[in-house]
C-alpha atoms as a PDB file:
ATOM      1  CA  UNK A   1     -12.366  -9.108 -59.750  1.00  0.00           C
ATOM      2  CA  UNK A   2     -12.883 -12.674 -62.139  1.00  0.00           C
ATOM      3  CA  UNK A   3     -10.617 -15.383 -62.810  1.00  0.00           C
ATOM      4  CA  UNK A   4      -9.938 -14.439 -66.568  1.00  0.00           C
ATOM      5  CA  UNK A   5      -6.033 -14.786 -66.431  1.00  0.00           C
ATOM      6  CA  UNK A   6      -5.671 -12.709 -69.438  1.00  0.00           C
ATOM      7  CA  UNK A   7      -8.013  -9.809 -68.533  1.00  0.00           C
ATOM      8  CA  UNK A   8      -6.058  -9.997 -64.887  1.00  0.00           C
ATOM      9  CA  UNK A   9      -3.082  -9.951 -66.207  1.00  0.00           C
ATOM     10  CA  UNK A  10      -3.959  -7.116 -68.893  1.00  0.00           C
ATOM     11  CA  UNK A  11      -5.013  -5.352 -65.427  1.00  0.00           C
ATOM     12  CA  UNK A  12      -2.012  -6.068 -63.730  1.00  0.00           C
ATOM     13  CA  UNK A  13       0.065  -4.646 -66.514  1.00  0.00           C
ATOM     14  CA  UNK A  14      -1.707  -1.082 -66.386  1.00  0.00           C
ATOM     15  CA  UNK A  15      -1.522  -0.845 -62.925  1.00  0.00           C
ATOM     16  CA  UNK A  16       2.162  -2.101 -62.709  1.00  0.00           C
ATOM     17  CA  UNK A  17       3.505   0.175 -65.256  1.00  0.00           C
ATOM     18  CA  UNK A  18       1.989   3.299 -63.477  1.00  0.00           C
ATOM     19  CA  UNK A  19       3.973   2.287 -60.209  1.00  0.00           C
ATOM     20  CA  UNK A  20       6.955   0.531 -61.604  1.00  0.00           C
ATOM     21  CA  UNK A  21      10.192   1.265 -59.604  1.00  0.00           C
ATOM     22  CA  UNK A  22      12.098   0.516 -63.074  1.00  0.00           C
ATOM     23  CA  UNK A  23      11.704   0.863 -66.373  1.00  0.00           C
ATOM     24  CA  UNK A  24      12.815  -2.262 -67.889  1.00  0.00           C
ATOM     25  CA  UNK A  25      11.592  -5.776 -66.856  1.00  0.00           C
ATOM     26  CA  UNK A  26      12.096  -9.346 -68.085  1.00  0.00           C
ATOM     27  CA  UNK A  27       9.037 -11.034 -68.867  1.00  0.00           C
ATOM     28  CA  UNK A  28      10.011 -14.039 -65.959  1.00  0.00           C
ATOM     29  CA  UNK A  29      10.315 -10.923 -63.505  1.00  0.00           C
ATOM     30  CA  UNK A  30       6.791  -9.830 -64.813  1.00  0.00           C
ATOM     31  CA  UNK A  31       5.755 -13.327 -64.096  1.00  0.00           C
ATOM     32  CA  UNK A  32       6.838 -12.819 -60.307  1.00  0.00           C
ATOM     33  CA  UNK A  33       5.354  -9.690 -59.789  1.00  0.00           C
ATOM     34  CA  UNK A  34       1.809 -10.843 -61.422  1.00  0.00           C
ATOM     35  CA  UNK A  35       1.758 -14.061 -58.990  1.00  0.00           C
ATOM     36  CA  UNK A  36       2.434 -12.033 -55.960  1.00  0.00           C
ATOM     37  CA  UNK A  37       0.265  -9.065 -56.867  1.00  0.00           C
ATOM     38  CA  UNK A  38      -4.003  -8.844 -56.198  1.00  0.00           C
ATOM     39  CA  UNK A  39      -4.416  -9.744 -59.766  1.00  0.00           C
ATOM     40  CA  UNK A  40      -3.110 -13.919 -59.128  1.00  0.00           C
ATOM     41  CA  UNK A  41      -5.826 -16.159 -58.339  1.00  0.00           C
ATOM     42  CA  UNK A  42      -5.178 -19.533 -57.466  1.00  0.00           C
ATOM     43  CA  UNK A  43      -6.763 -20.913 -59.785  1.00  0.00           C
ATOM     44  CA  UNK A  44      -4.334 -19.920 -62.531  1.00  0.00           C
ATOM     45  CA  UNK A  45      -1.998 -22.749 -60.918  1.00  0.00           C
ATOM     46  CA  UNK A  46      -3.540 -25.325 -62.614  1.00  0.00           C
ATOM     47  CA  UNK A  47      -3.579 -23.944 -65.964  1.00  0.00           C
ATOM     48  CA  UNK A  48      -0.675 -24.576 -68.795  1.00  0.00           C
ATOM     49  CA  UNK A  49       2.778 -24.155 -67.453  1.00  0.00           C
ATOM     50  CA  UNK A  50       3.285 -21.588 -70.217  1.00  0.00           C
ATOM     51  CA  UNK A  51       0.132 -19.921 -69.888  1.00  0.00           C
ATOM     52  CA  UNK A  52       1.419 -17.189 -67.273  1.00  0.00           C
ATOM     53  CA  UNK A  53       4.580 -15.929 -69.738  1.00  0.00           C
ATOM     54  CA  UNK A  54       1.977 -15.737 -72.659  1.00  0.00           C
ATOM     55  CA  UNK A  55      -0.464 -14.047 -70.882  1.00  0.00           C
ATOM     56  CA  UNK A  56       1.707 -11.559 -70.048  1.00  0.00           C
ATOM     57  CA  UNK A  57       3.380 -11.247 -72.927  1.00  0.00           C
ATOM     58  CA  UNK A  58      -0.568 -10.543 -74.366  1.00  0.00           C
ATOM     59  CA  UNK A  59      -1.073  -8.042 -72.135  1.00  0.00           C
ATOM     60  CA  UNK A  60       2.346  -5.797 -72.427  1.00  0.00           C
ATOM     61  CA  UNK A  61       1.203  -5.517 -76.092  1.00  0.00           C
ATOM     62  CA  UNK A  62      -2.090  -5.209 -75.378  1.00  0.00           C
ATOM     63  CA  UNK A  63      -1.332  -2.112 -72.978  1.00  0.00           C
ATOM     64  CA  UNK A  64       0.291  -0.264 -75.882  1.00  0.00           C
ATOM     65  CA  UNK A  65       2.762   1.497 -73.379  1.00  0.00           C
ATOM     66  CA  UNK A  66       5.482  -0.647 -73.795  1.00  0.00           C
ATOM     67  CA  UNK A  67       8.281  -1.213 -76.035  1.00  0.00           C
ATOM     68  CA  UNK A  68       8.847  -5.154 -76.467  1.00  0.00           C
ATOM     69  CA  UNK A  69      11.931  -7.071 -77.404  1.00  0.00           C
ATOM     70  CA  UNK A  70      12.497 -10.401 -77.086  1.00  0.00           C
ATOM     71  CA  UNK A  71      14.145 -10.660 -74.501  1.00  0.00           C
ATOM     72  CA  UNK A  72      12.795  -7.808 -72.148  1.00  0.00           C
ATOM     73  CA  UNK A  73       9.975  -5.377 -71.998  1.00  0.00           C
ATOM     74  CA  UNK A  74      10.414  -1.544 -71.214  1.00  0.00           C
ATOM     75  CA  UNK A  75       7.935   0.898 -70.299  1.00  0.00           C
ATOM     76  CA  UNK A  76       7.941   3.522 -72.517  1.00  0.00           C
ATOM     77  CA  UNK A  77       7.307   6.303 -69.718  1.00  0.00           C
ATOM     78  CA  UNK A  78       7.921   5.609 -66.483  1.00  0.00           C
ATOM     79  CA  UNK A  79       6.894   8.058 -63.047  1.00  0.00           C
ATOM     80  CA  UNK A  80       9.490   5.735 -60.609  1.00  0.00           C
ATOM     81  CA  UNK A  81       7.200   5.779 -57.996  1.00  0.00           C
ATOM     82  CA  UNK A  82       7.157   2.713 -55.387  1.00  0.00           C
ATOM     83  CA  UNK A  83       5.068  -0.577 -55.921  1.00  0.00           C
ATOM     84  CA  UNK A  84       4.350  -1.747 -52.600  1.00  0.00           C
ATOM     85  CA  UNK A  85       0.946  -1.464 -52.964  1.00  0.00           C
ATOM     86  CA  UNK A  86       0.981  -4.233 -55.482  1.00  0.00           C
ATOM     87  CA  UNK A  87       2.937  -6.529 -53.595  1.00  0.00           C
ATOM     88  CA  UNK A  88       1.185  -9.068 -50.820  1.00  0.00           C
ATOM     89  CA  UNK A  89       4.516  -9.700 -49.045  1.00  0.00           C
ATOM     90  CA  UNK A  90       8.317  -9.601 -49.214  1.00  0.00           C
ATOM     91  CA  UNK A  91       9.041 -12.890 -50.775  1.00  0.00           C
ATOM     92  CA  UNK A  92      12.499 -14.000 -52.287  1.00  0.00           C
ATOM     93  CA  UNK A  93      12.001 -15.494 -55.671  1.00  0.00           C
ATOM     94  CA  UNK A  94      15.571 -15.799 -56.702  1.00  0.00           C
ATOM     95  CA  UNK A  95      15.592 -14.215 -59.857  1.00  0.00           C
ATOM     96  CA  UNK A  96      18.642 -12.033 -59.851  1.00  0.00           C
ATOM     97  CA  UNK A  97      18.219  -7.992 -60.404  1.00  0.00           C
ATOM     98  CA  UNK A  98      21.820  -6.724 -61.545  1.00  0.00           C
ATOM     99  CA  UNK A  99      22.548  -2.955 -60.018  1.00  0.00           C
ATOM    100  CA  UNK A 100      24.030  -0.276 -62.941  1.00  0.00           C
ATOM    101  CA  UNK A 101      25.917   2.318 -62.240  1.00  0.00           C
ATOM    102  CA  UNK A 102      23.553   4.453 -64.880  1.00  0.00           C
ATOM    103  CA  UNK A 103      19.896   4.208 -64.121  1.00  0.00           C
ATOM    104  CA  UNK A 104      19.403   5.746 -67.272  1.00  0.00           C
ATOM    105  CA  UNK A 105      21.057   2.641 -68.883  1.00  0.00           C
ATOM    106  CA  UNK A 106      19.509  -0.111 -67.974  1.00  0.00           C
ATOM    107  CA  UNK A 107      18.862  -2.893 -69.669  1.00  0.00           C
ATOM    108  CA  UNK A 108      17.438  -6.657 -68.341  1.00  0.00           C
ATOM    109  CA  UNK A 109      17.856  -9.576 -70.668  1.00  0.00           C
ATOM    110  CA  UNK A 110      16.073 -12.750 -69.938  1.00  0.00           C
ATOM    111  CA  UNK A 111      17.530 -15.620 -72.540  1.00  0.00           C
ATOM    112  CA  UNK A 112      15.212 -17.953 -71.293  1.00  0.00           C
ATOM    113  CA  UNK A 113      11.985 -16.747 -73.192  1.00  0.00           C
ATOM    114  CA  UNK A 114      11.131 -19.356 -75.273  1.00  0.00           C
ATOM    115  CA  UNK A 115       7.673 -17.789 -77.013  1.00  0.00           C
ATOM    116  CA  UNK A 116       8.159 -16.517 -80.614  1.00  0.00           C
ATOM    117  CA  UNK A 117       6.973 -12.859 -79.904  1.00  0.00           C
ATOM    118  CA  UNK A 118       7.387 -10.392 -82.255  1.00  0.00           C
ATOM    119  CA  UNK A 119      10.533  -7.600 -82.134  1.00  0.00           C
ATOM    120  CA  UNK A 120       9.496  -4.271 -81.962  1.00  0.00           C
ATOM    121  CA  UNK A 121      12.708  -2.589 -81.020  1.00  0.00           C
ATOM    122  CA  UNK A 122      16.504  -4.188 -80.448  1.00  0.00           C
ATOM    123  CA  UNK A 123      19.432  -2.727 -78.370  1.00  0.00           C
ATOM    124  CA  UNK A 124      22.983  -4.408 -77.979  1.00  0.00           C
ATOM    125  CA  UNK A 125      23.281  -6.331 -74.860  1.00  0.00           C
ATOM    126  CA  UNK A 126      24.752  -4.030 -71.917  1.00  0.00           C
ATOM    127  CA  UNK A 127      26.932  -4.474 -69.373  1.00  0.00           C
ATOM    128  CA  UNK A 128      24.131  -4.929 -66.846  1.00  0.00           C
ATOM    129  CA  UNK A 129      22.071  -7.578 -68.985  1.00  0.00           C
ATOM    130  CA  UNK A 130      25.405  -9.388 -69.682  1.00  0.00           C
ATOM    131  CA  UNK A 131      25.864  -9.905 -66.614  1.00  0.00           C
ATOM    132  CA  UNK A 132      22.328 -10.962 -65.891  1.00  0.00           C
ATOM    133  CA  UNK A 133      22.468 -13.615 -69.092  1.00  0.00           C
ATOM    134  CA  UNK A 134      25.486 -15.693 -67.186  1.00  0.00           C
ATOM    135  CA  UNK A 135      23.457 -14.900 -63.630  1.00  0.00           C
ATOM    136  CA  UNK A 136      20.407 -16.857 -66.175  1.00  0.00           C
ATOM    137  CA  UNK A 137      22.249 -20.097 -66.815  1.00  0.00           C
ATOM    138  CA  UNK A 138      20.621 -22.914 -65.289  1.00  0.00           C
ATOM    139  CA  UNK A 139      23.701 -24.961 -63.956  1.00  0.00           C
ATOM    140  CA  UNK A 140      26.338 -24.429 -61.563  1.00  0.00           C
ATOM    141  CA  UNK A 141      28.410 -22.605 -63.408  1.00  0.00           C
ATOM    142  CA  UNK A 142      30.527 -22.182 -60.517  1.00  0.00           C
ATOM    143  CA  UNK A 143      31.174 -25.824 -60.133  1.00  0.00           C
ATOM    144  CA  UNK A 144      32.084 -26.037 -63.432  1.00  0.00           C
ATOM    145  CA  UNK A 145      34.581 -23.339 -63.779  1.00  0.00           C
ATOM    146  CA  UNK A 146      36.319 -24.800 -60.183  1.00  0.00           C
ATOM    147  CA  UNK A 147      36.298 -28.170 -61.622  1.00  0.00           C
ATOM    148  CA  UNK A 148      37.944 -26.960 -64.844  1.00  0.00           C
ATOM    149  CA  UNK A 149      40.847 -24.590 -63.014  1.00  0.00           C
ATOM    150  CA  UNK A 150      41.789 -27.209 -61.020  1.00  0.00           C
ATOM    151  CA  UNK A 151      42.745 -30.243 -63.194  1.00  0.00           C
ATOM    152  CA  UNK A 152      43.259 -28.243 -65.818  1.00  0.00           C
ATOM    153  CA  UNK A 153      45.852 -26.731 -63.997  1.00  0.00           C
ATOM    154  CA  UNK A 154      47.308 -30.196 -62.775  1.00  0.00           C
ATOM    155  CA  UNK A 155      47.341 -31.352 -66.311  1.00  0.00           C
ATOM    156  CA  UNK A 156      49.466 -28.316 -67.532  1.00  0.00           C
ATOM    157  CA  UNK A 157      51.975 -28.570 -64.919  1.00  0.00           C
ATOM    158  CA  UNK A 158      52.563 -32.959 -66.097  1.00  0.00           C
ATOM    159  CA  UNK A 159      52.896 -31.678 -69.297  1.00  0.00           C
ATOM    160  CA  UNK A 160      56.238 -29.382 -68.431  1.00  0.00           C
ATOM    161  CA  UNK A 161      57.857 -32.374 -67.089  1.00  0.00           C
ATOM    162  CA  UNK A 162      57.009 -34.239 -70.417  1.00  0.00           C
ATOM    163  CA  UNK A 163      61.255 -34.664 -71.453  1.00  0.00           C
ATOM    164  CA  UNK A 164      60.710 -35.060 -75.148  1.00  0.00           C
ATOM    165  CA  UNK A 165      60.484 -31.311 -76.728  1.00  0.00           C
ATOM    166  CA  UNK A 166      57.852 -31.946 -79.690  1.00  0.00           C
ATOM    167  CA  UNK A 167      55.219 -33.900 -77.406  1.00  0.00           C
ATOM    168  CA  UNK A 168      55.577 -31.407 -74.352  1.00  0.00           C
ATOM    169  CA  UNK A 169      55.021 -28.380 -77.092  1.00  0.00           C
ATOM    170  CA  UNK A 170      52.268 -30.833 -78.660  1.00  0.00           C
ATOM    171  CA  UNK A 171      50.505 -30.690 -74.818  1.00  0.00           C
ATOM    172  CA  UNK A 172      50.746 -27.300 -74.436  1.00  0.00           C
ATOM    173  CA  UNK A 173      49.568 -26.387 -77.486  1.00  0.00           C
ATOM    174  CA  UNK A 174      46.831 -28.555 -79.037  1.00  0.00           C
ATOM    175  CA  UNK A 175      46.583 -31.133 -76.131  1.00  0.00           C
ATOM    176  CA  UNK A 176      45.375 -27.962 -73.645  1.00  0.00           C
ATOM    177  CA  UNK A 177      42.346 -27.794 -75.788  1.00  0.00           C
ATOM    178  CA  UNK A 178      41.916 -31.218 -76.074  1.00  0.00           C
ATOM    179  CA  UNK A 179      41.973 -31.561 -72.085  1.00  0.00           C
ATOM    180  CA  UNK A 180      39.778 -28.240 -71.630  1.00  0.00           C
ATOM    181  CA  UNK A 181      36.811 -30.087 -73.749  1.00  0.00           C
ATOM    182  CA  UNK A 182      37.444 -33.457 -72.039  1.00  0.00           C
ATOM    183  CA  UNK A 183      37.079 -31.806 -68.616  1.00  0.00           C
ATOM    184  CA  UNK A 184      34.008 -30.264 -69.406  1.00  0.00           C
ATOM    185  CA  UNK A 185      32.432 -33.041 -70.410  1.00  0.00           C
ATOM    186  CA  UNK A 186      33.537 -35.297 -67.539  1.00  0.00           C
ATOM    187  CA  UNK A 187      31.571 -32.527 -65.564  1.00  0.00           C
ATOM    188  CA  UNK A 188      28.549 -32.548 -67.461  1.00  0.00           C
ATOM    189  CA  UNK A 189      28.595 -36.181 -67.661  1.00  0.00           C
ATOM    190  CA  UNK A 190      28.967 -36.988 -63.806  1.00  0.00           C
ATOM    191  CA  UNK A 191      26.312 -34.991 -63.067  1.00  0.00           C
ATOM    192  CA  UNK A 192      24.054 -36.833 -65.553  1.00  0.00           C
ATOM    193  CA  UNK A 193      23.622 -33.162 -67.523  1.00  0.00           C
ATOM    194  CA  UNK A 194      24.723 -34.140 -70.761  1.00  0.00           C
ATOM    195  CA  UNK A 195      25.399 -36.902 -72.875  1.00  0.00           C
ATOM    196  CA  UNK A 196      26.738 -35.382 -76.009  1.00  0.00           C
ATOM    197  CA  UNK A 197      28.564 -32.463 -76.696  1.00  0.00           C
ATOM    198  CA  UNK A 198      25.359 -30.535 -78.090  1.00  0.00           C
ATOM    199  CA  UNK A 199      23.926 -30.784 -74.894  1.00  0.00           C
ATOM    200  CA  UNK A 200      26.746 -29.334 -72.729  1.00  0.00           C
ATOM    201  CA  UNK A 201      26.715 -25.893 -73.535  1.00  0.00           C
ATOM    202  CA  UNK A 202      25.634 -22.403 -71.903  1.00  0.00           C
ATOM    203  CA  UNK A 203      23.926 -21.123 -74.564  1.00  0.00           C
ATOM    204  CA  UNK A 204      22.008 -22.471 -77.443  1.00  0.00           C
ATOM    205  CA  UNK A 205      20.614 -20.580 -80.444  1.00  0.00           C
ATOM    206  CA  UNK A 206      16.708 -20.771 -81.640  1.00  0.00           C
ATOM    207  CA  UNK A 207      18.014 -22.729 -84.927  1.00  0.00           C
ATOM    208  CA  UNK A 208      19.804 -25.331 -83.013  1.00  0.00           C
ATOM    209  CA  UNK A 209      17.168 -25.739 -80.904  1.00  0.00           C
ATOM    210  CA  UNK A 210      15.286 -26.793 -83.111  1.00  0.00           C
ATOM    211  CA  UNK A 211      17.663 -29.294 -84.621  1.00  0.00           C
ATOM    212  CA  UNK A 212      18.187 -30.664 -81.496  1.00  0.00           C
ATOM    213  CA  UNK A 213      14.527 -31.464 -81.170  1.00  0.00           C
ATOM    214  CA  UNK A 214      14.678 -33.184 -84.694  1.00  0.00           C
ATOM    215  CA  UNK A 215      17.793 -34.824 -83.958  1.00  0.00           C
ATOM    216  CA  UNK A 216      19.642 -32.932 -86.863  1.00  0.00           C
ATOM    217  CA  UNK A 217      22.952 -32.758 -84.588  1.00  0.00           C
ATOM    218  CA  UNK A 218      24.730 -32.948 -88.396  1.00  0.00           C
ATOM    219  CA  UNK A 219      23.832 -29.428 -88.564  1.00  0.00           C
ATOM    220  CA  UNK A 220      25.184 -28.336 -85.314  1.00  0.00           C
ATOM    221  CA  UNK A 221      28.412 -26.480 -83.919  1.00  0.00           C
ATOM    222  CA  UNK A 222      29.939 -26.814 -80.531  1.00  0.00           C
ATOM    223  CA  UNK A 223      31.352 -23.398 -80.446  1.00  0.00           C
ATOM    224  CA  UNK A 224      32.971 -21.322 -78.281  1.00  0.00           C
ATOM    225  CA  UNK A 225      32.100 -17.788 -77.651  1.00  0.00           C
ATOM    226  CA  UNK A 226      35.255 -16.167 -76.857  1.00  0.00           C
ATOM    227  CA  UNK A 227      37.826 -18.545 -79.024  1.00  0.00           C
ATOM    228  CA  UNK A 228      39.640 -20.752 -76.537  1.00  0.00           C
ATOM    229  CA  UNK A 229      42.777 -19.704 -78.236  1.00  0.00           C
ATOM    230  CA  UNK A 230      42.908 -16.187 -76.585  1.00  0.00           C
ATOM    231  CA  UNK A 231      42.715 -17.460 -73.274  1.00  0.00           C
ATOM    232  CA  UNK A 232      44.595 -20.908 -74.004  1.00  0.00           C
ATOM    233  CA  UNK A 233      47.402 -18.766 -75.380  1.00  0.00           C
ATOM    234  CA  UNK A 234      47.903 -17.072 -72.245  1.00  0.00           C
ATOM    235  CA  UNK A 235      47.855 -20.303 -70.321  1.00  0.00           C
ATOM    236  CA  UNK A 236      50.662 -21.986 -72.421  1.00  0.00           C
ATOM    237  CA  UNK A 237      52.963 -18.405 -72.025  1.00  0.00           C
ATOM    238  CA  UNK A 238      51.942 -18.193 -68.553  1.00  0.00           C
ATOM    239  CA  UNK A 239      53.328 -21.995 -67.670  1.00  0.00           C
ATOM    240  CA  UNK A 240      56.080 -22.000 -70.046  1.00  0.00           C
ATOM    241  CA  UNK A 241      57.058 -19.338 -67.785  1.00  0.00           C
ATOM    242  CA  UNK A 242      56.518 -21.099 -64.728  1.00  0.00           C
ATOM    243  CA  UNK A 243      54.318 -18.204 -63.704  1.00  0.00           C
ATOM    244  CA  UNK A 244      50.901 -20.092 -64.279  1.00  0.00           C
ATOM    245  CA  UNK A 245      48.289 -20.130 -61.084  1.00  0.00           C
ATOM    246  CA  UNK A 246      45.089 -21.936 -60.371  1.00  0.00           C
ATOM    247  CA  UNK A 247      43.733 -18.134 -60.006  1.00  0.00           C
ATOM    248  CA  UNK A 248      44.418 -16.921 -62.972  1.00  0.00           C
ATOM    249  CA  UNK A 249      43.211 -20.089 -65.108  1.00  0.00           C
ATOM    250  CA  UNK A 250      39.567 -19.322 -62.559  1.00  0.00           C
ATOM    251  CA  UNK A 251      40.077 -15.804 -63.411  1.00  0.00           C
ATOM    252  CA  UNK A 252      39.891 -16.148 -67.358  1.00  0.00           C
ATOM    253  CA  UNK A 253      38.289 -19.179 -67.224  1.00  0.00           C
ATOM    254  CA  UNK A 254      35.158 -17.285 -65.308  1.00  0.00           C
ATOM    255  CA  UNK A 255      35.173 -14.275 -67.821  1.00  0.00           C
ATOM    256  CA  UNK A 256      35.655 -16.058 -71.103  1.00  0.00           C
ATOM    257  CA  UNK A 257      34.750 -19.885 -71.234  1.00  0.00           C
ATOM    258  CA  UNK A 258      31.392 -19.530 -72.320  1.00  0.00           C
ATOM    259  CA  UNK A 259      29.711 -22.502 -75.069  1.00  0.00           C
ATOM    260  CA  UNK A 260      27.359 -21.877 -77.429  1.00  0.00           C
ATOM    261  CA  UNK A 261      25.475 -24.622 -79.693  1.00  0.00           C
ATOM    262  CA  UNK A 262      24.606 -22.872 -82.695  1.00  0.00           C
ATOM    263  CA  UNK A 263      23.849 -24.260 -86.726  1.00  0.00           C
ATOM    264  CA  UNK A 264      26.619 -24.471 -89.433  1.00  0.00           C
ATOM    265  CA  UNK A 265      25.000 -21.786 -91.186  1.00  0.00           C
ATOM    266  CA  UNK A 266      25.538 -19.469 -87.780  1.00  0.00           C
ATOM    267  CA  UNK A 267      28.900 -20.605 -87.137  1.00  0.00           C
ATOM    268  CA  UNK A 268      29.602 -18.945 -90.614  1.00  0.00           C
ATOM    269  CA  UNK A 269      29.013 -15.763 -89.795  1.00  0.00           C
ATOM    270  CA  UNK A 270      31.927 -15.838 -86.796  1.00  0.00           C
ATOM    271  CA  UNK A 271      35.296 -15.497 -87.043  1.00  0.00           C
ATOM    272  CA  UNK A 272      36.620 -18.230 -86.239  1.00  0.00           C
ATOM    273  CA  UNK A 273      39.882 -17.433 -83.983  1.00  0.00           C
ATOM    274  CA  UNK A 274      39.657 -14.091 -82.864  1.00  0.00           C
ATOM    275  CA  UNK A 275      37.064 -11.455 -81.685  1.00  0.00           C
ATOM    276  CA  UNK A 276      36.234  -8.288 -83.477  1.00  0.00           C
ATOM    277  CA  UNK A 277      39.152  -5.667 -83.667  1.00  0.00           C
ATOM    278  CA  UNK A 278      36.571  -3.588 -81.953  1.00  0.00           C
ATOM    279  CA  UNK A 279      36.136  -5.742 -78.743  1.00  0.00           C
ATOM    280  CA  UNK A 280      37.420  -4.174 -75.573  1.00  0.00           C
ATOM    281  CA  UNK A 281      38.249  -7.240 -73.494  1.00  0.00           C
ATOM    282  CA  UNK A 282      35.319  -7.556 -71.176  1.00  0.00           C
ATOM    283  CA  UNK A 283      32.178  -8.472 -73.214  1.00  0.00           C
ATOM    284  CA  UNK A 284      32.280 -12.509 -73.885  1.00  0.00           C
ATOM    285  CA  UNK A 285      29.132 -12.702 -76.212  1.00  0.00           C
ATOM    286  CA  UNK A 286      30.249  -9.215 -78.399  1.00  0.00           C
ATOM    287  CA  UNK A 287      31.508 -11.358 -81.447  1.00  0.00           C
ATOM    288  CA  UNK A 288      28.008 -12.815 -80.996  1.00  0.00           C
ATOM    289  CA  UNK A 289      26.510  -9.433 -80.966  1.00  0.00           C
ATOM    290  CA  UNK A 290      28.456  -8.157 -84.096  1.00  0.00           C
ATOM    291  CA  UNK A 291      27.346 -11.069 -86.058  1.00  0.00           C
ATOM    292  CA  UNK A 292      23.505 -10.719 -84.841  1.00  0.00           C
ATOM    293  CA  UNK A 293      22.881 -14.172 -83.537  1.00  0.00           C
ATOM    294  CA  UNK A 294      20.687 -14.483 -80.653  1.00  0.00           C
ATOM    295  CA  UNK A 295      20.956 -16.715 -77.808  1.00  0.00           C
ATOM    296  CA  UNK A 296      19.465 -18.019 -74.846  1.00  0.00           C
ATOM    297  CA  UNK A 297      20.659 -20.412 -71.777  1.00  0.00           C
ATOM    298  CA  UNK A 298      20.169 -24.010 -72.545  1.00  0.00           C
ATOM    299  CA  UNK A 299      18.280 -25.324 -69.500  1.00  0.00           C
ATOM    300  CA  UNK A 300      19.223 -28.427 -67.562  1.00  0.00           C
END
């Protein structure tokens, strides 16, 4: 066997795709697999960071056998046999593999492709790869969302005992907004993430990327996936009611509070304070979805 990394990894590919357990893959799973397959040689390590992904990516269109999108690749026929043959040793490379219910459904998207590779085919995000997209983002989102339920939960209860009736309704209403974007970006700030708001979000689209790198922030929206209103909203009922818990702020918090950096132009095509009619309560990037803008995690 040579050292060519992109005849290897065009080598890997037909031999993977024979054996594959699955039928759809992300390209950084691909990645994995390749390194710890017969086809890695060492000496691939000290070639381009990038160069694995691309070579890859050469060699799933190369084979002809697979159906590419950009952000996973899916064998077109599959046999579900094993793969241990392929692999040198049980290693754990932390890349998260999200169980469905439906084999037959299955869908992996990896949002952290950054090559410009063409689309052959599209499919709306699933369940399964939604799930994987949040499992993708680079930060502790965990922290975040603990950091956020707590104080914001301290700062809605000082703002009942506020005595004058047009600043306590001022608090609830606008000022619980205000505080949500303050606490996220004493977060991102401690931790020496983020120094402007462009920089503190989950997501960021292709177009803003790009901005970013030209230092066009004019052109950019801080913008929140599910409006904050929806969940906000329920907050403000919720405490007015003296029913409001550190749980459930977690609990909708967790499913919903998810920022996207996107252009002006993008931000057009969203409604601005509500989701589609069609939305059934679970999905937090379908507005996203409806409007066709792509996204991928904005790495730290």
């Amino acid at each position: 066997m040579g050292i060519s990394l992109n005849q290897n990894a065009l080598e890997f590919i037909q031999e993977f795709e024979k054996v594959a357990c699955k039928s759809t893959w992300t390209k950084r799973e691909l990645v994995i697999k390749f390194i710890d397959s017969e086809f890695y040689d060492v000496n691939f390590e000290t070639y381009h960071s990038s160069a694995l992904e691309k070579s890859i990516w050469w060699a799933v269109k190369r084979s002809g056998n697979w159906v590419m999108n950009r952000s996973f690749y899916k064998i077109k026929s599959k046999e579900g046999k094993s793969m241990t043959h392929l692999n040198r040793a049980e290693h754990n490379f932390g890349i998260a593999v999200v169980e469905k219910q439906k084999e037959d459904k299955k869908e992996e998207i990896d949002f952290a492709t950054n090559s410009n590779e063409d689309i052959v085919d599209t499919v709306d995000i699933s369940e399964n790869a939604m799930h994987a997209a949040i499992l993708a983002i680079s930060y502790d989102r965990d922290a975040l969302i603990r950091h956020l339920s707590e104080h914001l939960y301290e700062v809605t209860m000082l703002s009942l005992s506020i005595r004058d009736e047009g600043l306590r309704h001022y608090q609830l209403k606008k000022g619980m907004g205000e505080n949500l974007y303050f606490l996220t970006e004493s977060f991102f700030r401690g931790l020496g993430l983020a120094k402007t708001k462009y920089r503190m979000g989950d997501f960021i689209t292709e177009g803003a990327k790009e901005r970013l790198i030209n230092r066009i922030p004019s052109g950019l929206v801080y913008e929140h996936m599910v409006p904050k209103n929806i969940y906000l909203n329920e907050f403000r009922e919720l405490a007015l009611k003296n029913e409001l818990t550190r749980e459930r702020i977690h609990q909708l918090l967790d499913k919903y509070h998810f920022i996207c950096i996107i252009t002006k132009e993008e931000d057009r095509l969203l409604s601005s304070t509500k989701m589609p009619d069609d939305w059934e309560g679970n999905n937090p990037f379908y507005r996203y979805e409806k409007a066709g803008i792509d996204f991928e995690p904005v790495q730290y």
